[in-house]
C-alpha atoms as a PDB file:
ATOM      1  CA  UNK A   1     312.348 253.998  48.360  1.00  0.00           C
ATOM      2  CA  UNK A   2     310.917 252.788  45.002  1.00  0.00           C
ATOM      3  CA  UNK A   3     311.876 254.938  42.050  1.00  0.00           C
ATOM      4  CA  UNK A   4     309.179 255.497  39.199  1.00  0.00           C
ATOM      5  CA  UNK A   5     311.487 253.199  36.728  1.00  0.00           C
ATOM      6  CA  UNK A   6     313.256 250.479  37.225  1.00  0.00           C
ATOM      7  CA  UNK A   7     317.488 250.547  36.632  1.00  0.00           C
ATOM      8  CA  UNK A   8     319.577 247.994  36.027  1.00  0.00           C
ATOM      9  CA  UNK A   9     322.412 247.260  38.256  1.00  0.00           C
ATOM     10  CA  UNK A  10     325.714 245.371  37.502  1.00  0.00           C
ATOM     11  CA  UNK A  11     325.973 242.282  39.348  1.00  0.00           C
ATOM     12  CA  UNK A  12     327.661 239.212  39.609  1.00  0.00           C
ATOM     13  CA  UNK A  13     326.102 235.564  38.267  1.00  0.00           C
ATOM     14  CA  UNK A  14     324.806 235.009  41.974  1.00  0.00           C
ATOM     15  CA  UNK A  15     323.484 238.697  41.599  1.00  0.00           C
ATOM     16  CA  UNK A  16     325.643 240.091  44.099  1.00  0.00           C
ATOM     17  CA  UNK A  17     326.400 243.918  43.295  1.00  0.00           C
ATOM     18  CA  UNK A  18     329.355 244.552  41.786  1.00  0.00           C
ATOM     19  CA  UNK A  19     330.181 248.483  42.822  1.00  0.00           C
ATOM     20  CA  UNK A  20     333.103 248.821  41.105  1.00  0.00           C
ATOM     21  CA  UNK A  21     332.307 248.076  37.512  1.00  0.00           C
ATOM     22  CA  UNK A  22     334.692 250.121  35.498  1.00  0.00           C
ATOM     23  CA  UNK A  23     332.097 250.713  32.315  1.00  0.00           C
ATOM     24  CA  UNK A  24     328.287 250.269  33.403  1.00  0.00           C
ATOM     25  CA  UNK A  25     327.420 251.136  29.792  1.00  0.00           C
ATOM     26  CA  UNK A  26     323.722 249.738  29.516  1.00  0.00           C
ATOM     27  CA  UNK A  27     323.588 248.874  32.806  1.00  0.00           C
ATOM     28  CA  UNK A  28     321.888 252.224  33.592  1.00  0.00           C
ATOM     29  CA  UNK A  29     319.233 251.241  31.331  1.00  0.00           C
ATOM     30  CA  UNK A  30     315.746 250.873  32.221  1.00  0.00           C
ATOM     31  CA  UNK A  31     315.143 247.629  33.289  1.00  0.00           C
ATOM     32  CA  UNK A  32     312.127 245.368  32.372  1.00  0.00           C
ATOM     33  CA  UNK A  33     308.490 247.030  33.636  1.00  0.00           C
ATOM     34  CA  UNK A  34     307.106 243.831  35.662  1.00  0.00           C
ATOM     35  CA  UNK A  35     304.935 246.345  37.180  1.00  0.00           C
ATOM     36  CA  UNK A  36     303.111 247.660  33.982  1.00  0.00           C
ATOM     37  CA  UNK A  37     301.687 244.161  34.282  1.00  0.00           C
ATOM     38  CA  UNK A  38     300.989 243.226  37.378  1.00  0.00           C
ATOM     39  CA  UNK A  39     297.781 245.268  37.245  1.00  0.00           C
ATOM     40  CA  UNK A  40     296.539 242.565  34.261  1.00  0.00           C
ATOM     41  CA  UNK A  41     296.852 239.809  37.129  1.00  0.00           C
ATOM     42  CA  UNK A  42     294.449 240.038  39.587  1.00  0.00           C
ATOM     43  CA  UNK A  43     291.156 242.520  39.141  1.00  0.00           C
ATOM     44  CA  UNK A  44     287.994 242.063  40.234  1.00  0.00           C
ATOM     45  CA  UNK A  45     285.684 238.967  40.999  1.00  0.00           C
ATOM     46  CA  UNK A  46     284.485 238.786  37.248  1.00  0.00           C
ATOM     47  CA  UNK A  47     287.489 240.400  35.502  1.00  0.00           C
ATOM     48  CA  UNK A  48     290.356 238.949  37.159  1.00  0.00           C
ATOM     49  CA  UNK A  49     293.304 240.004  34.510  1.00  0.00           C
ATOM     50  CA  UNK A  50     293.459 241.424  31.493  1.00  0.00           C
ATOM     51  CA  UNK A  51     296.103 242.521  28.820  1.00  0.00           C
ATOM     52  CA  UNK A  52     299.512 240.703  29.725  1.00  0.00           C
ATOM     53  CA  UNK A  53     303.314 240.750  27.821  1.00  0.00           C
ATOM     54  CA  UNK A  54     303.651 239.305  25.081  1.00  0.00           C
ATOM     55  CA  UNK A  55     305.617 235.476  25.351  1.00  0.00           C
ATOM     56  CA  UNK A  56     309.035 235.808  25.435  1.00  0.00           C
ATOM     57  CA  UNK A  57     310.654 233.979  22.341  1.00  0.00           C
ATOM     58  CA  UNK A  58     313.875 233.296  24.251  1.00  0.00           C
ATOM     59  CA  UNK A  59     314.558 232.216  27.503  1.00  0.00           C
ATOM     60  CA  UNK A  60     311.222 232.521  28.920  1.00  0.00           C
ATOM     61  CA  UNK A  61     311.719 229.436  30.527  1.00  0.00           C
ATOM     62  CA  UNK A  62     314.928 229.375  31.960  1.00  0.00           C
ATOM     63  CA  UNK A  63     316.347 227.942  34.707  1.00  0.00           C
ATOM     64  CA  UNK A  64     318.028 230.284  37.303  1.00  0.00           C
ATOM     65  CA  UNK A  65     321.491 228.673  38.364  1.00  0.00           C
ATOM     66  CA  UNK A  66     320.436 226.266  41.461  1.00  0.00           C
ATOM     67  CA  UNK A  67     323.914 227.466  43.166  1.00  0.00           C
ATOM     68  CA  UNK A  68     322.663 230.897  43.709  1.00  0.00           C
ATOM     69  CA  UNK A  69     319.166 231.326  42.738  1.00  0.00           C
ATOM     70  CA  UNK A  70     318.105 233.220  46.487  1.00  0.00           C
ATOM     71  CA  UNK A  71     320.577 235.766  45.761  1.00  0.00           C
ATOM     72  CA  UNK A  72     318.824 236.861  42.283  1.00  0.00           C
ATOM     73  CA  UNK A  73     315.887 239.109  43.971  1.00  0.00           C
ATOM     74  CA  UNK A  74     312.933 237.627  44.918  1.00  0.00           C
ATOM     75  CA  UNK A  75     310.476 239.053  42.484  1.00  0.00           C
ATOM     76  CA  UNK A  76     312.727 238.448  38.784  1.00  0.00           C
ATOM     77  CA  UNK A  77     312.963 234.825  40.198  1.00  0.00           C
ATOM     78  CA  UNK A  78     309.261 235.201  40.468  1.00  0.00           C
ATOM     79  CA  UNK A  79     308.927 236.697  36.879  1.00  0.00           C
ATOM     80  CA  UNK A  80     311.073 233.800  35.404  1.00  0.00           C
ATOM     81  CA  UNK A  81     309.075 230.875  37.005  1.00  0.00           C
ATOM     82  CA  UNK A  82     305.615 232.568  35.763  1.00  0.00           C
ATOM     83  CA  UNK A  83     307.344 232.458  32.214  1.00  0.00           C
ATOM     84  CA  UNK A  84     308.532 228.817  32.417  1.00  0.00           C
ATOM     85  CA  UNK A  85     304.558 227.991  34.078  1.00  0.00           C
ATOM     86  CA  UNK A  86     303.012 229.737  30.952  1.00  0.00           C
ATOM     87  CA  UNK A  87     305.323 228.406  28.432  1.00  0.00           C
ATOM     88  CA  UNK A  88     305.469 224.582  29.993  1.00  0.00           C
ATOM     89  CA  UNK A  89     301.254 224.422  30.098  1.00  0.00           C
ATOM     90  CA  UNK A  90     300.889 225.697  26.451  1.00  0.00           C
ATOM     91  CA  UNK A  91     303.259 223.687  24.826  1.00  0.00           C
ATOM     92  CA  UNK A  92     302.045 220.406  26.925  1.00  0.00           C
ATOM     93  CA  UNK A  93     297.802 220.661  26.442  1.00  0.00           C
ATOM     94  CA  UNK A  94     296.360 217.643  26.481  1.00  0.00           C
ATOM     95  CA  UNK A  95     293.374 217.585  24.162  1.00  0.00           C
ATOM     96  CA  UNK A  96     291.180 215.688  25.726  1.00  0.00           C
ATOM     97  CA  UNK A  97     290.612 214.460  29.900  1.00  0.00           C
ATOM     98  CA  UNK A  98     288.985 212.045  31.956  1.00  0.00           C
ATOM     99  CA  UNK A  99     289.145 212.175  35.687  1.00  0.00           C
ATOM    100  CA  UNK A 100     286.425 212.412  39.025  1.00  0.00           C
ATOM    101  CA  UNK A 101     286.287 215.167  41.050  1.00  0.00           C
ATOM    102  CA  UNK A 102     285.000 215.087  44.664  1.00  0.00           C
ATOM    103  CA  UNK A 103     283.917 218.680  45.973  1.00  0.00           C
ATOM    104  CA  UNK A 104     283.173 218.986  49.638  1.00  0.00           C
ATOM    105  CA  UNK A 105     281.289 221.835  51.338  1.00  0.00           C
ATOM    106  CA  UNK A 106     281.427 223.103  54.608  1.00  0.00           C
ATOM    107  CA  UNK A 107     279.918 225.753  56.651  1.00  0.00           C
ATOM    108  CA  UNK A 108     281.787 224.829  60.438  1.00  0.00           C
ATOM    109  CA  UNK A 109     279.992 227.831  61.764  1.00  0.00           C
ATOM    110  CA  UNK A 110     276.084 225.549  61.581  1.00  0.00           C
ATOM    111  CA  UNK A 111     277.993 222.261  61.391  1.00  0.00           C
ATOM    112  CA  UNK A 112     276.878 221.351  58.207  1.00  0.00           C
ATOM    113  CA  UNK A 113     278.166 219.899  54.863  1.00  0.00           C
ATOM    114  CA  UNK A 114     277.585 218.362  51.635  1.00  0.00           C
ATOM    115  CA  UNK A 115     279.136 216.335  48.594  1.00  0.00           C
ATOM    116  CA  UNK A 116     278.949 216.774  45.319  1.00  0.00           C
ATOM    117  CA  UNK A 117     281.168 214.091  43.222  1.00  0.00           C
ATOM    118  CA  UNK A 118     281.130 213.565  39.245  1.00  0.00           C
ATOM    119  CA  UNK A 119     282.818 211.858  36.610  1.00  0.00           C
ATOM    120  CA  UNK A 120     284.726 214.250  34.149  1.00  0.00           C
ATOM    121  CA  UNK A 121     285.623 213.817  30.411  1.00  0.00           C
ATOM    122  CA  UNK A 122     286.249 217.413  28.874  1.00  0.00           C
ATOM    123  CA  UNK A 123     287.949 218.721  25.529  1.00  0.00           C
ATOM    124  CA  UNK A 124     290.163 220.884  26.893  1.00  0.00           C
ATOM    125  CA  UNK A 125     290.634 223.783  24.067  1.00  0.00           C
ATOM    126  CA  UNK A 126     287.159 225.002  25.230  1.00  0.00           C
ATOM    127  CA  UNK A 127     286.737 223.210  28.178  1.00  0.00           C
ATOM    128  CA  UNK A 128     283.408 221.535  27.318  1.00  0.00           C
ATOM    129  CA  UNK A 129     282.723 218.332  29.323  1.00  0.00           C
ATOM    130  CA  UNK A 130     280.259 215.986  29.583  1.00  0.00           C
ATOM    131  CA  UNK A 131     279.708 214.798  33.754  1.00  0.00           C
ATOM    132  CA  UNK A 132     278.017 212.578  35.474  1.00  0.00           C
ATOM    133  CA  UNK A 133     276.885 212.483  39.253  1.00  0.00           C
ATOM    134  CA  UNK A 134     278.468 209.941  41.051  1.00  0.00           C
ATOM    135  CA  UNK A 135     277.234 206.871  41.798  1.00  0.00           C
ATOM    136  CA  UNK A 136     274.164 206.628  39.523  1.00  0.00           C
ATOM    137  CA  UNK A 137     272.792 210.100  39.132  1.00  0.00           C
ATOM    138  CA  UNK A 138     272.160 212.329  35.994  1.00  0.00           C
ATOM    139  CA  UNK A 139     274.229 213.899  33.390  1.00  0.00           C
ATOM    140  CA  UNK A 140     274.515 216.910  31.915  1.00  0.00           C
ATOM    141  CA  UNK A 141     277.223 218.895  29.523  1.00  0.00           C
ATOM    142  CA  UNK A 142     278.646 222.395  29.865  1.00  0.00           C
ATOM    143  CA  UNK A 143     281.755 223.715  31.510  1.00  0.00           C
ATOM    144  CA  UNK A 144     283.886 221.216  33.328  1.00  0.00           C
ATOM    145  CA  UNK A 145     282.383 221.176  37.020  1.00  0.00           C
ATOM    146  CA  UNK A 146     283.288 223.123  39.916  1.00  0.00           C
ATOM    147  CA  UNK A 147     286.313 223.863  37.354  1.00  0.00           C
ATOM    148  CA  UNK A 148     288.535 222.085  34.705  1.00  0.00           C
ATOM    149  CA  UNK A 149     291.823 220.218  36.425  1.00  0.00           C
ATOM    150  CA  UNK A 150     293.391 221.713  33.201  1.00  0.00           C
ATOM    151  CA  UNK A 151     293.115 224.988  35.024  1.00  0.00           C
ATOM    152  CA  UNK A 152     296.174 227.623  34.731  1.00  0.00           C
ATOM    153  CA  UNK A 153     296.005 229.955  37.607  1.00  0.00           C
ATOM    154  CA  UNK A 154     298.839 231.810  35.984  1.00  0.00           C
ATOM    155  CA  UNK A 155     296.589 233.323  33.657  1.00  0.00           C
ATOM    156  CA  UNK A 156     294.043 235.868  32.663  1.00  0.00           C
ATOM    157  CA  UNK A 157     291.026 234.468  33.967  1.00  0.00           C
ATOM    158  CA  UNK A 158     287.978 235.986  34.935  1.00  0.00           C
ATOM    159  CA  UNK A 159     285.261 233.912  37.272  1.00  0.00           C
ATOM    160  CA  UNK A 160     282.722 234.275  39.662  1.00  0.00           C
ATOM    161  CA  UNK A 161     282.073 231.503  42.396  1.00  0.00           C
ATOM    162  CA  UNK A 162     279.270 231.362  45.237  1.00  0.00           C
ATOM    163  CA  UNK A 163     278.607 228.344  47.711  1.00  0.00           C
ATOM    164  CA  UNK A 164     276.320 227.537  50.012  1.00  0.00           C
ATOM    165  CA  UNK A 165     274.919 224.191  51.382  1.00  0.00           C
ATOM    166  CA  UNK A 166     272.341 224.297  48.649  1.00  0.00           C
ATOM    167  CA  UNK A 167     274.253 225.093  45.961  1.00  0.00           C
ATOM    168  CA  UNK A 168     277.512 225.619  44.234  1.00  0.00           C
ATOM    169  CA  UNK A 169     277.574 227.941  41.057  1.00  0.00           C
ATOM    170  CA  UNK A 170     281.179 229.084  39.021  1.00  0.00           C
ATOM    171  CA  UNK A 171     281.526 230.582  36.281  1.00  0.00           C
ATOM    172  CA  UNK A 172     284.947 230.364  34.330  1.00  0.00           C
ATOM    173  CA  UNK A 173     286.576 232.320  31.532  1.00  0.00           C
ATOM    174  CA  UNK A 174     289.946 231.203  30.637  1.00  0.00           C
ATOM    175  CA  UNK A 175     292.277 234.080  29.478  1.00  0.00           C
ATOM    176  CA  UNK A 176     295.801 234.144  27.944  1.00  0.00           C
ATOM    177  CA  UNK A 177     299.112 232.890  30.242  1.00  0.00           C
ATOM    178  CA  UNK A 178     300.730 235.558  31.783  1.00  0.00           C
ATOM    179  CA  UNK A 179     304.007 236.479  30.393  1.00  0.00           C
ATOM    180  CA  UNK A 180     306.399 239.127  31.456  1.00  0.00           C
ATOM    181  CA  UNK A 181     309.266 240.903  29.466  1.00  0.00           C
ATOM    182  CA  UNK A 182     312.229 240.359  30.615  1.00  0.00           C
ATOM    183  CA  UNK A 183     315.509 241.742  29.140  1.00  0.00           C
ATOM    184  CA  UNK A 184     317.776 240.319  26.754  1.00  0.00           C
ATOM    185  CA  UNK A 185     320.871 238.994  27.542  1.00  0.00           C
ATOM    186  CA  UNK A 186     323.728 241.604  27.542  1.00  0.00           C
ATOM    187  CA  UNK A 187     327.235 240.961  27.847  1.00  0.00           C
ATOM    188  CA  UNK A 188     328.011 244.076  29.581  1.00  0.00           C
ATOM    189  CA  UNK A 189     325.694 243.461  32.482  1.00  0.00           C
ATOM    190  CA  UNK A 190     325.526 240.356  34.790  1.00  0.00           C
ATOM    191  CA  UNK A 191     322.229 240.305  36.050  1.00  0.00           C
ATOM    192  CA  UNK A 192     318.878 242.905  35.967  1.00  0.00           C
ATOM    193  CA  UNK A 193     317.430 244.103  39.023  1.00  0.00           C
ATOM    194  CA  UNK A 194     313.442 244.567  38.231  1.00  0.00           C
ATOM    195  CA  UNK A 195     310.462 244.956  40.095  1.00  0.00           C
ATOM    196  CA  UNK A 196     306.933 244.948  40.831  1.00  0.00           C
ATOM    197  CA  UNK A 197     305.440 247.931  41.837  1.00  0.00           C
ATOM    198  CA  UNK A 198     302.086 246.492  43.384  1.00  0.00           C
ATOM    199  CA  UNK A 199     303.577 243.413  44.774  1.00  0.00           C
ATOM    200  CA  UNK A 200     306.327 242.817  47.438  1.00  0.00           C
ATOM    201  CA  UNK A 201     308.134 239.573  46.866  1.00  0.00           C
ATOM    202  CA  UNK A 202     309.847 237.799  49.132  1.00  0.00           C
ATOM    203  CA  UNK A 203     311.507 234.785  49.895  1.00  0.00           C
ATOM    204  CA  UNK A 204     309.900 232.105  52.568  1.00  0.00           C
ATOM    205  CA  UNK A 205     312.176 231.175  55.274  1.00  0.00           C
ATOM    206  CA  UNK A 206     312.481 227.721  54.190  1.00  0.00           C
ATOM    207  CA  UNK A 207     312.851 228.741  50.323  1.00  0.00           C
ATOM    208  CA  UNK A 208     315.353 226.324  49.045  1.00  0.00           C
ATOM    209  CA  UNK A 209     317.750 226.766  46.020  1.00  0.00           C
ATOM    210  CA  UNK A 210     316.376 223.866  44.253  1.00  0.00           C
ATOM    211  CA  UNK A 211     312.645 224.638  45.337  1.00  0.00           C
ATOM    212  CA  UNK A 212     311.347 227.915  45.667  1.00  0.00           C
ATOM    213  CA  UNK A 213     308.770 229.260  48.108  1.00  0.00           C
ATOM    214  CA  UNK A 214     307.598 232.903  47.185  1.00  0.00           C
ATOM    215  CA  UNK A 215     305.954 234.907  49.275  1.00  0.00           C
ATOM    216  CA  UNK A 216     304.167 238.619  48.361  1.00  0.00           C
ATOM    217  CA  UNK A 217     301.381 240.721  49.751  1.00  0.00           C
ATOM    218  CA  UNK A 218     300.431 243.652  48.051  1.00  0.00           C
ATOM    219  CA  UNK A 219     301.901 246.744  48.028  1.00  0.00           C
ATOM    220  CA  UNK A 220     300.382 250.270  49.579  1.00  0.00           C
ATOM    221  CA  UNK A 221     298.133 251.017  47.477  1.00  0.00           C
ATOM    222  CA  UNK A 222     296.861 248.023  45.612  1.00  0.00           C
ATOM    223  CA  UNK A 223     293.488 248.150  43.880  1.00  0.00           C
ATOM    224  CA  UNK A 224     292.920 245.190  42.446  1.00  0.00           C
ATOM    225  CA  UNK A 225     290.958 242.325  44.117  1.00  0.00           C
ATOM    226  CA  UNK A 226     293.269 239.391  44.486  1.00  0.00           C
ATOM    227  CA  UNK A 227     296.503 238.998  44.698  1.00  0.00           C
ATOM    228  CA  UNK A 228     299.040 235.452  43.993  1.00  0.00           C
ATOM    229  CA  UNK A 229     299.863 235.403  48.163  1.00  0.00           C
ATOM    230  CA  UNK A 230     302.543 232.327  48.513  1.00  0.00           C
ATOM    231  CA  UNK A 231     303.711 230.202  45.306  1.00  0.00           C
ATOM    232  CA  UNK A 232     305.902 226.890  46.297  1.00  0.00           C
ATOM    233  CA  UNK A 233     307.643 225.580  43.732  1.00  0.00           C
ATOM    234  CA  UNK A 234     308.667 221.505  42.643  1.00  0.00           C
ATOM    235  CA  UNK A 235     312.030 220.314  43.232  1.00  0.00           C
ATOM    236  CA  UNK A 236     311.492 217.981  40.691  1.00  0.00           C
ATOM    237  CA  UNK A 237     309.268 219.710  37.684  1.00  0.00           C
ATOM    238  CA  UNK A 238     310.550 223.318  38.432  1.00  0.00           C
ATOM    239  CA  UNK A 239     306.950 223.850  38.202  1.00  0.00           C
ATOM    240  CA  UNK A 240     304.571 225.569  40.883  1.00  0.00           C
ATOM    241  CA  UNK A 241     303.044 222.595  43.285  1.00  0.00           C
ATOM    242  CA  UNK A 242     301.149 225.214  45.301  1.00  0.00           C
ATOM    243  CA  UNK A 243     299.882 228.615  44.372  1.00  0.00           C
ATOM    244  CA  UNK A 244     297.398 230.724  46.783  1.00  0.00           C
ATOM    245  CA  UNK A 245     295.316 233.788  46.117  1.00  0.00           C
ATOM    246  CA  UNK A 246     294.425 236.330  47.963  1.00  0.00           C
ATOM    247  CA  UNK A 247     291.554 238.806  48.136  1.00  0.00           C
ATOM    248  CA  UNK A 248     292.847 242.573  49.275  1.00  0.00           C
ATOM    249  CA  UNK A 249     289.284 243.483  49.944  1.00  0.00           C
ATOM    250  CA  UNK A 250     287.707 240.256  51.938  1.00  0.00           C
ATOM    251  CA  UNK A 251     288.823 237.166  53.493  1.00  0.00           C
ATOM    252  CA  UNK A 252     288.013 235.120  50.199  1.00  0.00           C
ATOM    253  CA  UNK A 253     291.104 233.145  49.179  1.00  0.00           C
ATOM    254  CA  UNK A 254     291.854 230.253  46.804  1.00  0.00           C
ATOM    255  CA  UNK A 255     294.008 227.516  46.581  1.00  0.00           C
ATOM    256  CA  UNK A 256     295.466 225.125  43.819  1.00  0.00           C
ATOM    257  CA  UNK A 257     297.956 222.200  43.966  1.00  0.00           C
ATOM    258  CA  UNK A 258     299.184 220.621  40.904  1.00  0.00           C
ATOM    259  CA  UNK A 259     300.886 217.966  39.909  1.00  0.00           C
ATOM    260  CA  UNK A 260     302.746 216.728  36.352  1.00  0.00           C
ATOM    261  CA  UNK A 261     300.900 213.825  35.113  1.00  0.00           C
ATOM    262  CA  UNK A 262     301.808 212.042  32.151  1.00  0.00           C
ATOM    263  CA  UNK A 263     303.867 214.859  31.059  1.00  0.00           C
ATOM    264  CA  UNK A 264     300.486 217.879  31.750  1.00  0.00           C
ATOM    265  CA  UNK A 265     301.062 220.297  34.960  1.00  0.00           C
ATOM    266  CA  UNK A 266     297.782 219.398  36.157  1.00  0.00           C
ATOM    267  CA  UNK A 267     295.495 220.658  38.873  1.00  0.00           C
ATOM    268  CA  UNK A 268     294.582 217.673  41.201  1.00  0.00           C
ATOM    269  CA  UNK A 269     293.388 219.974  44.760  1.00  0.00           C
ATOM    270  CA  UNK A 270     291.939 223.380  44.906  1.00  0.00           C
ATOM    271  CA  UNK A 271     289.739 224.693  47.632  1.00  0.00           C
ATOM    272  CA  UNK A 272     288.046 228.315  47.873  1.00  0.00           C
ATOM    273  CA  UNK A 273     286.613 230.027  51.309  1.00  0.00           C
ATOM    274  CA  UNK A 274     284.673 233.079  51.900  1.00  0.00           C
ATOM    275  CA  UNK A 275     282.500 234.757  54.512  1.00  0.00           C
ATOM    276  CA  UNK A 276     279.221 234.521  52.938  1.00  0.00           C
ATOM    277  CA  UNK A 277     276.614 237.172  53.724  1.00  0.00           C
ATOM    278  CA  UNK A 278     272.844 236.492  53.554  1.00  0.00           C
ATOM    279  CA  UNK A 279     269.707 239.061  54.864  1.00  0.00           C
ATOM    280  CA  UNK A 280     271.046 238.597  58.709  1.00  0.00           C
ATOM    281  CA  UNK A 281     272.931 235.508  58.564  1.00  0.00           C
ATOM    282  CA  UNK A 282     276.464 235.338  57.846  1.00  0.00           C
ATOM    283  CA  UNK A 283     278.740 231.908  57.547  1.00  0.00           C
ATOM    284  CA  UNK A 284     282.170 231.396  56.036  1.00  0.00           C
ATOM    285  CA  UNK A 285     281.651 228.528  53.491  1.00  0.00           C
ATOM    286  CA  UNK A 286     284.859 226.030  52.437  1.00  0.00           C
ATOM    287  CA  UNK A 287     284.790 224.428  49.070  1.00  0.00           C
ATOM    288  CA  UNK A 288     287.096 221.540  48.895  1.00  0.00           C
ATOM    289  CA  UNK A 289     288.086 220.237  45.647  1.00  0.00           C
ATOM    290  CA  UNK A 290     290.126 217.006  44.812  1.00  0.00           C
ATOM    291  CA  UNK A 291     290.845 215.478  41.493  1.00  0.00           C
ATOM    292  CA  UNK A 292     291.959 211.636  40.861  1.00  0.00           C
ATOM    293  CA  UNK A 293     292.177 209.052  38.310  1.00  0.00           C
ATOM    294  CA  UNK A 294     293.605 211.946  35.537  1.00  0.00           C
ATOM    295  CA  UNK A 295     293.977 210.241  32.411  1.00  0.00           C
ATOM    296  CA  UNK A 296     294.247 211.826  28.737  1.00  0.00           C
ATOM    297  CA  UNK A 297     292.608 210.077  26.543  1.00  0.00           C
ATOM    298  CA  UNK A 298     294.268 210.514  22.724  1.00  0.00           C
ATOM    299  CA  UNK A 299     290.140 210.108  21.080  1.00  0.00           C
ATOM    300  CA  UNK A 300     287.636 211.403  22.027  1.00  0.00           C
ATOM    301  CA  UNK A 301     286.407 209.466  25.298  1.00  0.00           C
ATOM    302  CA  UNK A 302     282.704 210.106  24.414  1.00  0.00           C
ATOM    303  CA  UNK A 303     280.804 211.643  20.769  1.00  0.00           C
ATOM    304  CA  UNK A 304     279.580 214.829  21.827  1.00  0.00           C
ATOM    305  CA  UNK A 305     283.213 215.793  22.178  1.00  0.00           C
ATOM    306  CA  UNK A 306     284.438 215.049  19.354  1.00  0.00           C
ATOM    307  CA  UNK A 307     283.370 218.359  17.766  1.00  0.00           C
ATOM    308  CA  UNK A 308     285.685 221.565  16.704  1.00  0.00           C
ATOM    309  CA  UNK A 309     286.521 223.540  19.645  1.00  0.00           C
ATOM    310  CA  UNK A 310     286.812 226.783  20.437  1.00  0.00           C
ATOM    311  CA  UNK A 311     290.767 228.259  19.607  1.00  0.00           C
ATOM    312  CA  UNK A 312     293.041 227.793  23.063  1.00  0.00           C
ATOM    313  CA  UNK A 313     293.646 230.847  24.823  1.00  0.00           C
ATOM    314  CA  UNK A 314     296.958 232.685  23.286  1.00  0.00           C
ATOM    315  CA  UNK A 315     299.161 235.132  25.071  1.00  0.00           C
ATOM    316  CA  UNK A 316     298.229 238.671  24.006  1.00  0.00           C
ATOM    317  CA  UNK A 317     300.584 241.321  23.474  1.00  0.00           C
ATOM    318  CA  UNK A 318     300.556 244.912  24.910  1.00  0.00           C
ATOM    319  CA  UNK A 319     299.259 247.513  22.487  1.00  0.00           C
END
C-alpha cells in the first residue's frame, strides 16, 4: 500500500534495509516528492509536460555504485539517470548540425508506403533549419523535419504529429529538461527510498548493473496521455540508448535511440505508430525515422543561420 508521502528508510550502500538502526533521526523524514512531478511529464498530445524541479546543483548526475545499483529501488535509479540525461544534454549543445534524415511510411494494412529523405543543417538553440529534398528536389526553412536529431525526450515538450501516405505534418515545442529533487546527502541515513505515485518502475529481467533497463506502466489512475514505457540505458555513456513512450489512452507509441557523437547524446532512430481514423476507413500508420552522417559544424554551415536564436530551453523551477 502506497502512503500519501514518501519516508525515508535507513539502508545500507546497496540499499538493503537496515532494521535495526539504533538512531533513525532524519530518516523518518519525508523523502523527495518524485510524484509531484511526474504529472509535468507526459500530458496530452499538444501539451505533453509542463512545470518540472528545478536542476539539482549537486549530484544530479551521479553515478549509482555499479556493485549494487539493482538493489537501490527501481524508480530513484530512474530519477538519478533522468538527472544525469538532463544535465549531460545541456551542458554538451552543439550549436549548430548537419546530418540526412530518411523517414519511411507505412500503412501494412493497404500495403502501401512512401519516402521522404532531406538534407539537414539546423541551429540548434531554436531549432531552425534549412532542408533540402533528397536527390535534387526543393528547399525550404522552418523547423528541423520530421524532428531535430538534437531532440531530448526527457523533457517538457509539447507536439502534435499526423501521417498518412500523403502527408506527414509535426509540430514541435521544445520545453525545459526534466529534473527531479532529490535529497541531500545525510550522514545519518544510507540511502532514500522515494517514489512515483503515477508510475510503477521496475527493473527488466535482463537489467544489468552496468546497464540499466527500466521498465514502468502507469499506475491506477493515470490521466495523462503518455507515459516513458521501457528506458535502456548505455554501458558505455551511462546515457539512455533507447527510450519508448506510451499512450494510456490509444495504441500511439514512440520511439527514440540515441547515440553520443562527437561528445552530443544525439538522436539517430525514432519511429512513431498510431491507428489512424478517417470517415470509415481506419489504418495504423508507421513512421520510421533514421538519422546519419551527424556532424557539428563550429560556423554556421549555411547564411540564413547565422542569425541570433531564440534562448535554449532552461529548467524551470516549481513555484
Amino acid at each position: 500500500m502506497r502512503d500519501a508521502e514518501g519516508v525515508q528508510l535507513p539502508l545500507d550502500q546497496c540499499g538493503r534495509l537496515v532494521l535495526l538502526e539504533a538512531k533513525f533521526r532524519t530518516a523518518v523524514n519525508r523523502s523527495a516528492q518524485l510524484d509531484d512531478a511526474v504529472g509535468n511529464v507526459a500530458g496530452n498530445l499538444e501539451s505533453h509536460s509542463g512545470q518540472v524541479g528545478e536542476r539539482p546543483r549537486e549530484a544530479s548526475g551521479a553515478v549509482l555504485p555499479k556493485k549494487c545499483r539493482q538493489m537501490v529501488p527501481a524508480d530513484v535509479a530512474f530519477a538519478v539517470l533522468i538527472n544525469r540525461t538532463s544535465q549531460y544534454f545541456t551542458d554538451h549543445q552543439p550549436q549548430y548540425m548537419t546530418y540526412t534524415e530518411r523517414t519511411h511510411v507505412t500503412a501494412p494494412a493497404v500495403g502501401r508506403s512512401q519516402d521522404i529523405n532531406r538534407s539537414i543543417a539546423v541551429r540548434v538553440a531554436d531549432d531552425f533549419a534549412v532542408m533540402k529534398d533528397l536527390p535534387n528536389g526543393g528547399e525550404r526553412t522552418g523547423q528541423a523535419f520530421p524532428i531535430v536529431s538534437s531532440f531530448d525526450a526527457f523533457s517538457g515538450f509539447g507536439f502534435s504529429w499526423f501521417a498518412n501516405l500523403k502527408r506527414v505534418d509535426i509540430n514541435v515545442k521544445p520545453g525545459p529538461p526534466w529534473y527531479y529533487q532529490l535529497p541531500p546527502d545525510d550522514p545519518s541515513v544510507n540511502a532514500v527510498v522515494a517514489y512515483f505515485s503515477y508510475w510503477a518502475v521496475t527493473y527488466a529481467t535482463d537489467s544489468a548493473d552496468d546497464a540499466l533497463h527500466l521498465t514502468i506502466a502507469p499506475a491506477p489512475g493515470y490521466k495523462y496521455y503518455f507515459y516513458p514505457s521501457d528506458v535502456v540505458e548505455d554501458p558505455q555513456t551511462q546515457l539512455p540508448s533507447h527510450i519508448e513512450m506510451r499512450s494510456n489512452q490509444s495504441d500511439e507509441m514512440m520511439t527514440f535511440d540515441y547515440k553520443v557523437i562527437e561528445g552530443h547524446w544525439v538522436m539517430t532512430h525514432a519511429t512513431w505508430s498510431a491507428t489512424q481514423h478517417a470517415f470509415i476507413f481506419t489504418s495504423k500508420v508507421i513512421a520510421d525515422v533514421t538519422f546519419d552522417n551527424i556532424a557539428f559544424p563550429t560556423a554556421a554551415p549555411d547564411p540564413r543561420l547565422a542569425g541570433t536564436p531564440a534562448p535554449t530551453a532552461q529548467p524551470s523551477s516549481n513555484p
